[in-house]
PDB file of N, CA and C in Angstrom:
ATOM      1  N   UNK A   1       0.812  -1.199   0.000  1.00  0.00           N
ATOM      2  CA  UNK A   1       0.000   0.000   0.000  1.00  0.00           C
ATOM      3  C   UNK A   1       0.856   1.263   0.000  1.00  0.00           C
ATOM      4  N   UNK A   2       2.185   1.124   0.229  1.00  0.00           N
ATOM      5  CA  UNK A   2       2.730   2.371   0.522  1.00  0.00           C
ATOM      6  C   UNK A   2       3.336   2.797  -1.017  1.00  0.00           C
ATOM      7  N   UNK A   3       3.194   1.907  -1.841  1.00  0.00           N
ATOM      8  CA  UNK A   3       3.072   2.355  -3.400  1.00  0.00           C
ATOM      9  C   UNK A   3       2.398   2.972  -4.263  1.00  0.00           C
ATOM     10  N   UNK A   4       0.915   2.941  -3.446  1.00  0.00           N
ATOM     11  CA  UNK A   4      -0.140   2.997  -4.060  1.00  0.00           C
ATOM     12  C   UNK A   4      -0.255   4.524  -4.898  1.00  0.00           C
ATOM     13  N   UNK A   5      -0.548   4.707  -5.728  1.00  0.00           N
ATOM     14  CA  UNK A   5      -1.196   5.614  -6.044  1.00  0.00           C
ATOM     15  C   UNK A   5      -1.949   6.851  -5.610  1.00  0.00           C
ATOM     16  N   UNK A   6      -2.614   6.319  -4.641  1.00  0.00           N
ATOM     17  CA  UNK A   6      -4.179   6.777  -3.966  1.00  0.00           C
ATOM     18  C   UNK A   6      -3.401   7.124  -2.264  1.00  0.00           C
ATOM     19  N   UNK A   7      -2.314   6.864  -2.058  1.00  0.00           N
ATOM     20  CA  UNK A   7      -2.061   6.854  -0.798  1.00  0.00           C
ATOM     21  C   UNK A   7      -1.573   8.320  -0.287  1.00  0.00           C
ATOM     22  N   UNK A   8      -1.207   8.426   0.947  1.00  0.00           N
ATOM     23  CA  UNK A   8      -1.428   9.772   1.721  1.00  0.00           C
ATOM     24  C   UNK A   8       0.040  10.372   0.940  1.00  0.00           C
ATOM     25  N   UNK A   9       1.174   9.608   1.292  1.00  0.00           N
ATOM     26  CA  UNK A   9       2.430   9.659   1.342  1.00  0.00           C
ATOM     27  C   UNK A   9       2.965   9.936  -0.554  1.00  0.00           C
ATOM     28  N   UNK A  10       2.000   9.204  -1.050  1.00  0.00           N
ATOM     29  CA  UNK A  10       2.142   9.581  -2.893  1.00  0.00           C
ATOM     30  C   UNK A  10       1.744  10.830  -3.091  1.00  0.00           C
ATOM     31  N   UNK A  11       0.563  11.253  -2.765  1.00  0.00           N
ATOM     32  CA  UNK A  11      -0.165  12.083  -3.255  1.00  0.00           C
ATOM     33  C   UNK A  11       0.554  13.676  -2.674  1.00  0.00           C
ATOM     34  N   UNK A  12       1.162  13.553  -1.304  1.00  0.00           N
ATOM     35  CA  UNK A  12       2.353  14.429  -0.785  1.00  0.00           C
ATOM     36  C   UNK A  12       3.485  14.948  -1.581  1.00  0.00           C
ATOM     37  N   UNK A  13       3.612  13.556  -1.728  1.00  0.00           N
ATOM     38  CA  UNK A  13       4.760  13.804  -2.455  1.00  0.00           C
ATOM     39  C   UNK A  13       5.119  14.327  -3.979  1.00  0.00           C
ATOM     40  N   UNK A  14       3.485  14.001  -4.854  1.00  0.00           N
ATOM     41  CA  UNK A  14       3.883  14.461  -5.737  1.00  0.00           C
ATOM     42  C   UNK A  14       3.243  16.176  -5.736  1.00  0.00           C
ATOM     43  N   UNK A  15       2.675  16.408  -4.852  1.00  0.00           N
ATOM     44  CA  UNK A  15       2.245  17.664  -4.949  1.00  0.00           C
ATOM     45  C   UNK A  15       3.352  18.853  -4.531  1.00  0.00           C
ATOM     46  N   UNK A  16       4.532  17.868  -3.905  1.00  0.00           N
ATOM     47  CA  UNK A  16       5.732  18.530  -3.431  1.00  0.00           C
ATOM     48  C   UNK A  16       6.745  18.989  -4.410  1.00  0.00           C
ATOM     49  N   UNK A  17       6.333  17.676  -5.248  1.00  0.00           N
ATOM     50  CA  UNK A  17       7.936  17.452  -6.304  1.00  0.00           C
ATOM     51  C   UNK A  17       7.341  18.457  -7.322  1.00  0.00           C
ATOM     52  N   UNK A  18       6.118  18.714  -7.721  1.00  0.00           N
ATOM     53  CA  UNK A  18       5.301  19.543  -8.635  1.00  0.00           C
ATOM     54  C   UNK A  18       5.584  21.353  -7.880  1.00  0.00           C
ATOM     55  N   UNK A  19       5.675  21.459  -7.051  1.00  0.00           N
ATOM     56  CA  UNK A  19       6.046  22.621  -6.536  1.00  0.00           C
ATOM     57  C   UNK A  19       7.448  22.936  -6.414  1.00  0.00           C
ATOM     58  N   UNK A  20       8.155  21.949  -6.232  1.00  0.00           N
ATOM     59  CA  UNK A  20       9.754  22.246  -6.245  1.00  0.00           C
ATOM     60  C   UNK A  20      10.114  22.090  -7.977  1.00  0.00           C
ATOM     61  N   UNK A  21       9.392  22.019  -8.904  1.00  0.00           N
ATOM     62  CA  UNK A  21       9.357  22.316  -9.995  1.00  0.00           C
ATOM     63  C   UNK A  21       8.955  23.931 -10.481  1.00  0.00           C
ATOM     64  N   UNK A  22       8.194  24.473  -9.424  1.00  0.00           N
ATOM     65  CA  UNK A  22       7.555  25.683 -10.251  1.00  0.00           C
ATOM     66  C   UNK A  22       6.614  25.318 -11.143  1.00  0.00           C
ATOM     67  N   UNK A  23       6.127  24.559 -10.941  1.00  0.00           N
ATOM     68  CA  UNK A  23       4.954  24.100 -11.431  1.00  0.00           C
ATOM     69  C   UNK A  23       3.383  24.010 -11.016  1.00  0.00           C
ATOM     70  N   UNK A  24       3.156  25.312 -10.288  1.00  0.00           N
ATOM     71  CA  UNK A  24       2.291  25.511  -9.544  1.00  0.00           C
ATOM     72  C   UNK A  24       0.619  25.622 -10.054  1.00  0.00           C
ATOM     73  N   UNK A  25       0.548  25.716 -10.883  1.00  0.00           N
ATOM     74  CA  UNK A  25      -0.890  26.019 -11.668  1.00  0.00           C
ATOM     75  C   UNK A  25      -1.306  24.571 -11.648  1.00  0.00           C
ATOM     76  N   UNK A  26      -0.278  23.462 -12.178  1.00  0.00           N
ATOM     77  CA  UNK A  26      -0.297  21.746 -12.143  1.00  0.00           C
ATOM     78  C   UNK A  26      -0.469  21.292 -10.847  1.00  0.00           C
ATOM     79  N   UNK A  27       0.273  21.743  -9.830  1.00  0.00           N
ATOM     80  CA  UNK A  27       0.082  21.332  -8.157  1.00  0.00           C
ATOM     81  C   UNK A  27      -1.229  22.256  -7.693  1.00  0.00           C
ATOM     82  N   UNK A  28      -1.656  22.648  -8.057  1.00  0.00           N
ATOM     83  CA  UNK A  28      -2.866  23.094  -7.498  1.00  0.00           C
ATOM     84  C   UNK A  28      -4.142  23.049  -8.323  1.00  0.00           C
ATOM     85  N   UNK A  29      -4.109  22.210  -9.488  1.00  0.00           N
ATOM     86  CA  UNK A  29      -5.122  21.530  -9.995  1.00  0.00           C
ATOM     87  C   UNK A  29      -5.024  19.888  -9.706  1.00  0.00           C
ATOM     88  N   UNK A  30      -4.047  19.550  -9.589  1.00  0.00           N
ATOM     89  CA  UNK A  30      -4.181  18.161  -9.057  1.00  0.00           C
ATOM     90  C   UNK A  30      -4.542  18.029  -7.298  1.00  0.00           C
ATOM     91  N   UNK A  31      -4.223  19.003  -7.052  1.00  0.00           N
ATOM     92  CA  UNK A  31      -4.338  18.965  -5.144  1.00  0.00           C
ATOM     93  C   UNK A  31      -6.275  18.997  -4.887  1.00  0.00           C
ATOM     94  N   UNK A  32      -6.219  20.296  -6.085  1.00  0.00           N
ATOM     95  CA  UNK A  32      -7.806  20.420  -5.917  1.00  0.00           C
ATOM     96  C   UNK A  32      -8.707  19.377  -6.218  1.00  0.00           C
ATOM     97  N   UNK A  33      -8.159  18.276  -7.115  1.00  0.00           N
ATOM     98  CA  UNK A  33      -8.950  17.013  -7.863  1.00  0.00           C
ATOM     99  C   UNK A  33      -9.002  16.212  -6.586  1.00  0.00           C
ATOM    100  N   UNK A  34      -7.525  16.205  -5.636  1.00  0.00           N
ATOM    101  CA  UNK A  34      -7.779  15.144  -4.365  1.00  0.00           C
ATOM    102  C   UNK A  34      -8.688  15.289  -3.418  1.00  0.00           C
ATOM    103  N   UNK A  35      -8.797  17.052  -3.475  1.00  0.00           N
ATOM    104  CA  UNK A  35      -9.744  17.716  -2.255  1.00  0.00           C
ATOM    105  C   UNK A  35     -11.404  17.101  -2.610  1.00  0.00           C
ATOM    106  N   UNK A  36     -11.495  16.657  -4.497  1.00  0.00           N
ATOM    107  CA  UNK A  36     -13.509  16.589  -4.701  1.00  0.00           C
ATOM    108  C   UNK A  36     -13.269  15.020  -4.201  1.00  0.00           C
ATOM    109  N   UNK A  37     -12.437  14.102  -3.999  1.00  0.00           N
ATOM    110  CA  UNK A  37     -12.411  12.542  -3.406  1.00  0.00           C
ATOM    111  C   UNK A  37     -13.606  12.559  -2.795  1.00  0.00           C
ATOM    112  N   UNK A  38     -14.597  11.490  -2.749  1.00  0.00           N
ATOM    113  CA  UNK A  38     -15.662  10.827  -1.852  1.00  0.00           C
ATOM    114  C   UNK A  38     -14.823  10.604  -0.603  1.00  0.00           C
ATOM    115  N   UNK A  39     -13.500   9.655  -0.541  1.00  0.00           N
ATOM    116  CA  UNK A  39     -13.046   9.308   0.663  1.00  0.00           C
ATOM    117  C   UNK A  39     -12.410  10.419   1.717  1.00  0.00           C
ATOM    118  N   UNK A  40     -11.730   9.397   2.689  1.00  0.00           N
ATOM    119  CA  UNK A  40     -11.231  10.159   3.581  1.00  0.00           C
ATOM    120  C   UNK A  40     -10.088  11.535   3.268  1.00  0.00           C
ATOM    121  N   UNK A  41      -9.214  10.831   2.355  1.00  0.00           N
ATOM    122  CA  UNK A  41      -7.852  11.517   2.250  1.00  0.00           C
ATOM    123  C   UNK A  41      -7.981  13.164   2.238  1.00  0.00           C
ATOM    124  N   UNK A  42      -9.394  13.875   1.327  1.00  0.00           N
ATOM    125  CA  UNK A  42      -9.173  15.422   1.525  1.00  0.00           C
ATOM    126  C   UNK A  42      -9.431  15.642   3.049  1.00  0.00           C
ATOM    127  N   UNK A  43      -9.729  14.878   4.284  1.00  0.00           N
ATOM    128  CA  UNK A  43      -9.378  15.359   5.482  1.00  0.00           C
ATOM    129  C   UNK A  43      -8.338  14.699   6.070  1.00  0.00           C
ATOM    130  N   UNK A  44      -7.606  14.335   5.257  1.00  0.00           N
ATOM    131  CA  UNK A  44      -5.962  13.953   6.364  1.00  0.00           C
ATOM    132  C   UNK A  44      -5.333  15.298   6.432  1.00  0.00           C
ATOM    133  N   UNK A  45      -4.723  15.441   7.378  1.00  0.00           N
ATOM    134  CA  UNK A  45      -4.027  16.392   7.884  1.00  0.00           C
ATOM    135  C   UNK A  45      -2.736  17.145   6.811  1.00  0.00           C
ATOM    136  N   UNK A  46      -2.119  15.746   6.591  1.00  0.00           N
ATOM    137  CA  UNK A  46      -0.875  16.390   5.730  1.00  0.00           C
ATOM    138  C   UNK A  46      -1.514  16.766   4.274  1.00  0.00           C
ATOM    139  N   UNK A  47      -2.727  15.887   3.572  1.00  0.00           N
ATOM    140  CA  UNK A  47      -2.789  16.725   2.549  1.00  0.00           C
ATOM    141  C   UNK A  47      -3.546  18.089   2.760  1.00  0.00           C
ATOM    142  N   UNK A  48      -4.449  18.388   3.614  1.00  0.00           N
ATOM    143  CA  UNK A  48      -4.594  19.891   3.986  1.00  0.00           C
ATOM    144  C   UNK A  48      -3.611  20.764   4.267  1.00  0.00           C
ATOM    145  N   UNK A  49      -2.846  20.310   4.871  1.00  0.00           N
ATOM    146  CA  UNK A  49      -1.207  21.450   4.994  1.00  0.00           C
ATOM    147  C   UNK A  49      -0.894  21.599   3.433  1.00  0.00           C
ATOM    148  N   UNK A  50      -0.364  20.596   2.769  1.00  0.00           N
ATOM    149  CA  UNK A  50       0.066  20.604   1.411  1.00  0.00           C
ATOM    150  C   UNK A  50      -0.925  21.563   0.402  1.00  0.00           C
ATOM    151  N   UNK A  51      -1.981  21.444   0.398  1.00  0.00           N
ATOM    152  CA  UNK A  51      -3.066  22.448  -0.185  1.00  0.00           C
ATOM    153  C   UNK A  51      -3.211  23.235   0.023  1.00  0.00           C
ATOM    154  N   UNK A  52      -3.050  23.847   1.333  1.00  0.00           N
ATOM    155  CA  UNK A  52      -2.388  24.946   1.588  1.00  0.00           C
ATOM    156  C   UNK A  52      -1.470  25.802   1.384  1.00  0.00           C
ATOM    157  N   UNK A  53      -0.875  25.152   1.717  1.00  0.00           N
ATOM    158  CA  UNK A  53       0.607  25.777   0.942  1.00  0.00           C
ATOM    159  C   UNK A  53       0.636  25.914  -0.431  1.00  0.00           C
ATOM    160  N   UNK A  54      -0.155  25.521  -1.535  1.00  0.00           N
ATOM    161  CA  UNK A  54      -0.268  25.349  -2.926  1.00  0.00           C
ATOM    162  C   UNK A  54      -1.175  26.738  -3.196  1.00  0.00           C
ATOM    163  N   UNK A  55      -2.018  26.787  -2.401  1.00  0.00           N
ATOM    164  CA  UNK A  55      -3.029  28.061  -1.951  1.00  0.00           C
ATOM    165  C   UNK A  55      -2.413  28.938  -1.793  1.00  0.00           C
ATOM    166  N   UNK A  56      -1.409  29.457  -1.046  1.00  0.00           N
ATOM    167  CA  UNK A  56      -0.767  30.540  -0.716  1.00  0.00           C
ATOM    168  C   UNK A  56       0.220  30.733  -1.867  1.00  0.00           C
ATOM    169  N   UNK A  57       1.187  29.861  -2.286  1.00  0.00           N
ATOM    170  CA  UNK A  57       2.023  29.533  -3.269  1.00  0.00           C
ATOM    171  C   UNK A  57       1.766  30.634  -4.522  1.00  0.00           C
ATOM    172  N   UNK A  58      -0.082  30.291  -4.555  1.00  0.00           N
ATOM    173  CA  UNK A  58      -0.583  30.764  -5.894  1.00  0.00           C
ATOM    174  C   UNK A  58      -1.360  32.237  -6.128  1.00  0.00           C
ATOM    175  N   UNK A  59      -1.258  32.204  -4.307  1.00  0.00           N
ATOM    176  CA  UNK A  59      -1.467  33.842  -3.999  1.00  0.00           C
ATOM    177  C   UNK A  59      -3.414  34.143  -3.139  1.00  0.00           C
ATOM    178  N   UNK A  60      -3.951  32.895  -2.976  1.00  0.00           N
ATOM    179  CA  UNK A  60      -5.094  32.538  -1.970  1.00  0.00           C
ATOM    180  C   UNK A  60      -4.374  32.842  -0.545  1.00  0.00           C
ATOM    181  N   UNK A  61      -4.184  33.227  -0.148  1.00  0.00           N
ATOM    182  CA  UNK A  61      -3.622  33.521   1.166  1.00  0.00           C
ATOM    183  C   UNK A  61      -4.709  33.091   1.977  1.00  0.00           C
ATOM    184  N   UNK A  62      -5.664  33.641   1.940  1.00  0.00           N
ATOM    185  CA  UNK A  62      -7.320  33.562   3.156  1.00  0.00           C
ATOM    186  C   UNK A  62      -7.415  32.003   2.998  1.00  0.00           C
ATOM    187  N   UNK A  63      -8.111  31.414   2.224  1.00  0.00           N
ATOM    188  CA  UNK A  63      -8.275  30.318   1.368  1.00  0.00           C
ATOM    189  C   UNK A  63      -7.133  29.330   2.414  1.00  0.00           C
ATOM    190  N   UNK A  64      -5.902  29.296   2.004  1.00  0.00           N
ATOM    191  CA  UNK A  64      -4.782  28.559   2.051  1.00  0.00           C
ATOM    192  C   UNK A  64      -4.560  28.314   3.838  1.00  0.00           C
ATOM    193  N   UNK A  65      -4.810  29.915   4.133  1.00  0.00           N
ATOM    194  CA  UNK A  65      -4.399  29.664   5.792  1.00  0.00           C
ATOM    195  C   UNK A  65      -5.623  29.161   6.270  1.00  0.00           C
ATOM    196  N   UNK A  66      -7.097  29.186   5.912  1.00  0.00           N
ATOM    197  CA  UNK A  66      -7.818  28.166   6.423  1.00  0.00           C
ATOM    198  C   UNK A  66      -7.778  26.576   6.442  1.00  0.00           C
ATOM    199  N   UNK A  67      -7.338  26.156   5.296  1.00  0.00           N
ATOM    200  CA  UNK A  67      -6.442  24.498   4.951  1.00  0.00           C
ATOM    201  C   UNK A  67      -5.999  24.347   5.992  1.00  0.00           C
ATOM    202  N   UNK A  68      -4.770  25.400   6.300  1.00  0.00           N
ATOM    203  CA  UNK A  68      -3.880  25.168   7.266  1.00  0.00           C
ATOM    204  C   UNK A  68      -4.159  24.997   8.648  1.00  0.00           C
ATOM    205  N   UNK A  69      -5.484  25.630   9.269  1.00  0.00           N
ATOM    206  CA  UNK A  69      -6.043  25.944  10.498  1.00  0.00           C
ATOM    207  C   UNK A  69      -6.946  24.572  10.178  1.00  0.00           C
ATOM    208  N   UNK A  70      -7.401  24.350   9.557  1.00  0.00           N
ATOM    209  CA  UNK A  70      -7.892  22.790   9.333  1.00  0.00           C
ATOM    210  C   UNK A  70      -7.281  21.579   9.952  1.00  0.00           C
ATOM    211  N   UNK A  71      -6.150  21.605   8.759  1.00  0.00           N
ATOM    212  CA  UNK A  71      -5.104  20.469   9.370  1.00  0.00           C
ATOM    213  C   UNK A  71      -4.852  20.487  10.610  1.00  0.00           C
ATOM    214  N   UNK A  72      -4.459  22.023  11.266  1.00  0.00           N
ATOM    215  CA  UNK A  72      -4.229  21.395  13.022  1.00  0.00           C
ATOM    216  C   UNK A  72      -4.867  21.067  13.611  1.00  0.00           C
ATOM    217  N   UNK A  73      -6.423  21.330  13.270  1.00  0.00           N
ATOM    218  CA  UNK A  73      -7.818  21.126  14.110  1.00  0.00           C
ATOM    219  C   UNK A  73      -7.855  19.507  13.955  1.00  0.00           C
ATOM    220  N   UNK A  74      -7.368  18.740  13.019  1.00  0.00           N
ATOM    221  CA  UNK A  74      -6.875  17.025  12.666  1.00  0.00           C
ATOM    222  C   UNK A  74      -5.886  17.047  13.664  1.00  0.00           C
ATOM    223  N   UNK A  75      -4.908  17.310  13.399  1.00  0.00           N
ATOM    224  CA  UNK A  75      -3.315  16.920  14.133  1.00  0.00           C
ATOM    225  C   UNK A  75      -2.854  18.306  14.381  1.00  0.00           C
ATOM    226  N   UNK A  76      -2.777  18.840  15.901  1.00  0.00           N
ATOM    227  CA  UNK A  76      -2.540  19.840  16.462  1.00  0.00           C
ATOM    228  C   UNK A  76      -0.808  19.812  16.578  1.00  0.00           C
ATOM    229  N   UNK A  77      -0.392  18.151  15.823  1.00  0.00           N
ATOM    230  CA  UNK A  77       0.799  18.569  16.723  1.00  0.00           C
ATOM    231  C   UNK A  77       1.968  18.361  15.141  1.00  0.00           C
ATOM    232  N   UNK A  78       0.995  18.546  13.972  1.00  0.00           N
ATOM    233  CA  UNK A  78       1.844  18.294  12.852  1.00  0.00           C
ATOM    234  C   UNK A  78       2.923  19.882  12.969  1.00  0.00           C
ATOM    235  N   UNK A  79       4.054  19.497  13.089  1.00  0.00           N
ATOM    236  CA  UNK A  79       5.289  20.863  12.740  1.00  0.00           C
ATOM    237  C   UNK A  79       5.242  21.331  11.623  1.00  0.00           C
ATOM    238  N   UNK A  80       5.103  20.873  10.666  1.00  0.00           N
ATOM    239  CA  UNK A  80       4.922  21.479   9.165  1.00  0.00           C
ATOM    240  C   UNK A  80       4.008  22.576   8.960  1.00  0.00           C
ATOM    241  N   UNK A  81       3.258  22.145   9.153  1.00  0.00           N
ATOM    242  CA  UNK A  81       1.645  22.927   9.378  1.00  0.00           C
ATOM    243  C   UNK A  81       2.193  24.105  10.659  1.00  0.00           C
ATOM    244  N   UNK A  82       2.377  23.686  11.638  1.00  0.00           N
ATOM    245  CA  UNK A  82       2.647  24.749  12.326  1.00  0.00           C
ATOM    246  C   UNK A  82       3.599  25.710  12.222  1.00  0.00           C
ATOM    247  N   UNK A  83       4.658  25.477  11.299  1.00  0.00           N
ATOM    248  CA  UNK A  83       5.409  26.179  10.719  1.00  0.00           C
ATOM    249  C   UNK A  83       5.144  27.465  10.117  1.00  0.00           C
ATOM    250  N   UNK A  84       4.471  26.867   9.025  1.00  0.00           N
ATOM    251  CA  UNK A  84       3.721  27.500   8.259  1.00  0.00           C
ATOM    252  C   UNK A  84       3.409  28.453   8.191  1.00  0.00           C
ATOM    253  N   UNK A  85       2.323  27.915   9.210  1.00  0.00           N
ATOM    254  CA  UNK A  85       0.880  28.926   9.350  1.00  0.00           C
ATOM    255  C   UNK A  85       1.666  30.343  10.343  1.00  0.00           C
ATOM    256  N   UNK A  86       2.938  29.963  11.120  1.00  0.00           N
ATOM    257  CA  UNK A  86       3.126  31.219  11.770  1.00  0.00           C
ATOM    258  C   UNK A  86       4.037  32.004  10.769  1.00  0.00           C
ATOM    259  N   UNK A  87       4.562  31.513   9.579  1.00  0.00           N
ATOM    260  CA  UNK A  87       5.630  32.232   8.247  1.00  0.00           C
ATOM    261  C   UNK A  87       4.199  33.015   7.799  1.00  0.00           C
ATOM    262  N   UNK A  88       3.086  32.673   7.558  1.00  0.00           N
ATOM    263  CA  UNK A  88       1.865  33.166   6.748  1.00  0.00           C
ATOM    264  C   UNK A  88       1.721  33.987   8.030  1.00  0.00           C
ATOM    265  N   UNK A  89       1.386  33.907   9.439  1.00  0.00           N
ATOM    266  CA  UNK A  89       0.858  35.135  10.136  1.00  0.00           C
ATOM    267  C   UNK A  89       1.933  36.328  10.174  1.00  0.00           C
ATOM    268  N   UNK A  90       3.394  35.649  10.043  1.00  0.00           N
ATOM    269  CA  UNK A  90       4.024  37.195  10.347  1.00  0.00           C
ATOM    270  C   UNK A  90       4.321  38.117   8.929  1.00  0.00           C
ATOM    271  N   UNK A  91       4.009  36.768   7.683  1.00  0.00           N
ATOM    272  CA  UNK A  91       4.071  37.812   6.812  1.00  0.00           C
ATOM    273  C   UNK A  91       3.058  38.611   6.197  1.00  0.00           C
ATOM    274  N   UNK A  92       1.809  38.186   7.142  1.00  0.00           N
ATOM    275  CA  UNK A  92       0.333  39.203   6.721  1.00  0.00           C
ATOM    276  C   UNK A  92       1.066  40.469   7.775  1.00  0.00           C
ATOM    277  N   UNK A  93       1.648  40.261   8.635  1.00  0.00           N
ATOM    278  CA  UNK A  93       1.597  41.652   9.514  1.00  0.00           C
ATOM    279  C   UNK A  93       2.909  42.243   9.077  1.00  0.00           C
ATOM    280  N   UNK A  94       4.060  41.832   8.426  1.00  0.00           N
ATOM    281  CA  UNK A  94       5.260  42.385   7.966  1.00  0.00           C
ATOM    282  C   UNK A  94       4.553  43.359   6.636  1.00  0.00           C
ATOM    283  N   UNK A  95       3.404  42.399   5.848  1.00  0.00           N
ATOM    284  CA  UNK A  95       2.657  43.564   4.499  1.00  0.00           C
ATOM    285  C   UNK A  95       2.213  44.300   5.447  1.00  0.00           C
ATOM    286  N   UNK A  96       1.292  44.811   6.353  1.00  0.00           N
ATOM    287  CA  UNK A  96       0.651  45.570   7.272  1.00  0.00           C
ATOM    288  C   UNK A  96       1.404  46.702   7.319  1.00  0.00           C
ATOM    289  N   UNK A  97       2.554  46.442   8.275  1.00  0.00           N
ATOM    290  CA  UNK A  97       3.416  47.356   8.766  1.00  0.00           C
ATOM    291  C   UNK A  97       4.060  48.007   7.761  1.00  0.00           C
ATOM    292  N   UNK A  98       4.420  47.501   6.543  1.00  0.00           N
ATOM    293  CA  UNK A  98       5.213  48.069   5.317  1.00  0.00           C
ATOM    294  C   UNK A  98       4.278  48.803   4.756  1.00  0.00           C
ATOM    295  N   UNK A  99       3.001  48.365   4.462  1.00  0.00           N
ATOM    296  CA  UNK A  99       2.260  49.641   4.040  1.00  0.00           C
ATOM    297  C   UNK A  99       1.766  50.450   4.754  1.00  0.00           C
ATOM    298  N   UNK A 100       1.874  50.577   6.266  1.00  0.00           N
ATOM    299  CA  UNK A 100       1.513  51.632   6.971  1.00  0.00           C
ATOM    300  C   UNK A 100       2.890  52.421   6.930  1.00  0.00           C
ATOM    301  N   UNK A 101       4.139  52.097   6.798  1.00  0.00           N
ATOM    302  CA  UNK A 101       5.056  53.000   6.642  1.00  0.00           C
ATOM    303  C   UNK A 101       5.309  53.703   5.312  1.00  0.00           C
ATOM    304  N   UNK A 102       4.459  52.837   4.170  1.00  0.00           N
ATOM    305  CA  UNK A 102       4.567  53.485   2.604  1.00  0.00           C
ATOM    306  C   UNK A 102       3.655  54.455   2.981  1.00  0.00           C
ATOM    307  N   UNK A 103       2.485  54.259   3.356  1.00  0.00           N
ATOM    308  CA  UNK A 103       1.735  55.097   3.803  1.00  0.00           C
ATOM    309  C   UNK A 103       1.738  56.675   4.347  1.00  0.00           C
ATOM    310  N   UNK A 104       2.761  56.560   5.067  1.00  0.00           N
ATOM    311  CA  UNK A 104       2.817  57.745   6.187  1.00  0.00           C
ATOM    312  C   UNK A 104       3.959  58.309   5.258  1.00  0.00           C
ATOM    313  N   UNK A 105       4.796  57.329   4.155  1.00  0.00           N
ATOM    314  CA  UNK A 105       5.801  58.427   3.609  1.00  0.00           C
ATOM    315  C   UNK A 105       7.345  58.032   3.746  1.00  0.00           C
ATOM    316  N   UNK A 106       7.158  57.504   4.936  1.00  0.00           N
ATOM    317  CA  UNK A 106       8.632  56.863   5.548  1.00  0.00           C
ATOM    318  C   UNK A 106       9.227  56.218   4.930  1.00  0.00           C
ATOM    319  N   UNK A 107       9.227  56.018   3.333  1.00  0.00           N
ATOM    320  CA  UNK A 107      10.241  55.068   2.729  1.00  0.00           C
ATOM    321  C   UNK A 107      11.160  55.663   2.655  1.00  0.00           C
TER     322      UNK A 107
END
């Protein structure tokens, strides 16, 4: 089973190797085909992190960090996911702060 096709650890992986390609329009139409599945797999944890990240990747930010708040609500204690999601919170508030300083002039 750990060959399979259909399995948690394949479907990771190729959505990984498709992104470390720059091949993102392809990793996030195949991620989205796993998400319409009848079965379990669009709620395993790691492929919600991974869809996530494909989400943000492609510029869904809102979208992507909900995946992500998903997956921990599965597995609170996946590191990947928690990684993540705090690189995505400090860089919504690093845009914040940069345009409140474009803002005021201070460049």
């Amino acid at each position: 089973m750990e060959d399979c096709t259909q399995s948690v650890r394949h479907i990771c992986l190729k959505i990984e190797c498709l992104m470390r390609d720059y091949r993102f329009d392809e990793a996030n139409h195949f991620s989205a085909t796993v998400m319409k599945k009848p079965n379990d797999i669009p709620n395993h944890p790691r492929i919600l992190c991974w869809r996530g990240k494909v989400l943000i990747y492609i510029g869904a930010d809102v979208i992507g960090k909900k995946h992500l708040t998903q997956a921990l609500n599965f597995d609170p204690d996946l590191k990947e996911c928690q990684k993540l999601l705090k690189l995505v919170k400090k860089g919504n508030t690093m845009k914040e702060e940069a345009a409140a300083v474009f803002k005021e002039g201070k460049y």
